[in-house]
Protein backbone atom coordinates (compact mmCIF):
# COMPACT_ATOMS: atom_id res chain seq x y z
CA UNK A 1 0.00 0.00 0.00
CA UNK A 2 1.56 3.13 -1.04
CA UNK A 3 0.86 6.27 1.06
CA UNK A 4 1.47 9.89 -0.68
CA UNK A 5 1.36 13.05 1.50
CA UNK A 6 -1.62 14.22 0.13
CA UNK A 7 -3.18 10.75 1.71
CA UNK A 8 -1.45 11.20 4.80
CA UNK A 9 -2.90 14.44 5.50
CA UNK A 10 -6.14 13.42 4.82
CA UNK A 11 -5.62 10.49 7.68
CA UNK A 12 -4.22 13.04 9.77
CA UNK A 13 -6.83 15.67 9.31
CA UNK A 14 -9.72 12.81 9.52
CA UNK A 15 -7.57 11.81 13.02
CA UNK A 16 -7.17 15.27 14.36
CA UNK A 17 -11.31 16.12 13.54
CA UNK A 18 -12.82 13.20 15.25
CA UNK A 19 -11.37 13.98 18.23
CA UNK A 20 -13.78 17.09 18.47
CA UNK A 21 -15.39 15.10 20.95
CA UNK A 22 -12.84 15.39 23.12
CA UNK A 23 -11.36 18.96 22.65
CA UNK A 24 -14.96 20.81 22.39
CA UNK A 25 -14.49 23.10 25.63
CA UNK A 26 -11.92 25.86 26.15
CA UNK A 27 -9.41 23.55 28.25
CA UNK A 28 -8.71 21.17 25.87
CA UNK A 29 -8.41 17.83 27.51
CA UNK A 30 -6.99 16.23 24.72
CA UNK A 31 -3.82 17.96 23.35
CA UNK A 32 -0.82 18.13 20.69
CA UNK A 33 -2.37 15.02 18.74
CA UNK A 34 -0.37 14.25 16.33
CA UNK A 35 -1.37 10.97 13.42
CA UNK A 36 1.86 9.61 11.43
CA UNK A 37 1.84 6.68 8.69
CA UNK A 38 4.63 4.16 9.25
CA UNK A 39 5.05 2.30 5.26
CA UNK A 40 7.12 -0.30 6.93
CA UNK A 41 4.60 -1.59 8.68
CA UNK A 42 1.53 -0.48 7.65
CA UNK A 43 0.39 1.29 10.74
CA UNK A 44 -1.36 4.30 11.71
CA UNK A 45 0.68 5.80 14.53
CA UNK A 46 -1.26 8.44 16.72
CA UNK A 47 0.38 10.43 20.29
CA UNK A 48 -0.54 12.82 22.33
CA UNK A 49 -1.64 13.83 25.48
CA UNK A 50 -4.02 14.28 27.84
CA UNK A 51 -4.95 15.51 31.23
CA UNK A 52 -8.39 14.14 31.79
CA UNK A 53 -8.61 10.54 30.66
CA UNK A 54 -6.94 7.06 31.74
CA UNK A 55 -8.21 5.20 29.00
CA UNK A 56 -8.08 5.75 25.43
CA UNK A 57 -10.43 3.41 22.52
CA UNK A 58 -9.36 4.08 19.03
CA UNK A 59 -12.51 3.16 16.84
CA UNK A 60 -12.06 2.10 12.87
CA UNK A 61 -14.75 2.41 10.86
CA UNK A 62 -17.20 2.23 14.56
CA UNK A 63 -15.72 -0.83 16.00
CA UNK A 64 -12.81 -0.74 18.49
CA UNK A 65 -9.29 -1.50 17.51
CA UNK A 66 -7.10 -0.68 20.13
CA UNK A 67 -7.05 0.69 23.36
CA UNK A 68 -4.61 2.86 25.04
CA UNK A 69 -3.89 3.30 28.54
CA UNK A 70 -2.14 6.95 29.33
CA UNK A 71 0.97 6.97 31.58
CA UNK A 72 2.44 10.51 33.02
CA UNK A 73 -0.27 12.08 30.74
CA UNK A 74 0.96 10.68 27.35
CA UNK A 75 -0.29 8.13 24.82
CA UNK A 76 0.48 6.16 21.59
CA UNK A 77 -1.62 4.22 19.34
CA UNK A 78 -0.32 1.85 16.99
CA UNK A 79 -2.99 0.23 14.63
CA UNK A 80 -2.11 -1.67 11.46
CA UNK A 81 -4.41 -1.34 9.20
CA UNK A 82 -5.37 -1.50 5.14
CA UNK A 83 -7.72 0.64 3.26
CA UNK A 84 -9.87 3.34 3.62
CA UNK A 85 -12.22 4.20 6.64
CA UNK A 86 -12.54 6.91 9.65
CA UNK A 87 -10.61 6.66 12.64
CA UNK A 88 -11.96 8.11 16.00
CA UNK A 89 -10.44 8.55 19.19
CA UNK A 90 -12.67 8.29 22.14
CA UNK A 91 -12.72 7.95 26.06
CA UNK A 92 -12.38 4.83 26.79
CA UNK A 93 -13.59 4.95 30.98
């Protein structure tokens, strides 16, 4: 599966906007989310942190993938995955 920029900032952007949930008040809970594309191994990588939540679900196309527990306030997702569908980042509690 070959990934061009233009792609990956489509994941990204889709990554960063369904986490509105999250980030919809003034204090962001959620913060400096960032969504990378490893080639090598086919995986959507996504970090960040957070100051409100001890449990992270990532949800592909509205079933859970992958959950993420948050140490010290950080986080990383790594889900491999092939072809197209929305990725959503929700509170797992």
């Amino acid at each position: 599966m070959r990934v061009n920029k233009g792609l990956l900032s489509v994941i990204a952007v889709a990554t960063v906007a369904s986490l509105g949930g999250l980030t919809t008040t003034a204090t962001a809970a959620t913060k400096k989310v960032t969504a990378t594309y490893s080639s090598r191994s086919h995986a959507l990588i996504i970090r960040g942190q957070t100051s409100r939540h001890a449990k992270l679900v990532l949800n592909y196309q509205g079933k859970p993938v992958a959950t993420s527990t948050v140490k010290a306030g950080k986080f990383t997702i790594t889900q491999p995955f092939q072809g197209y569908g929305t990725f959503k980042l929700v509170d797992g509690s």
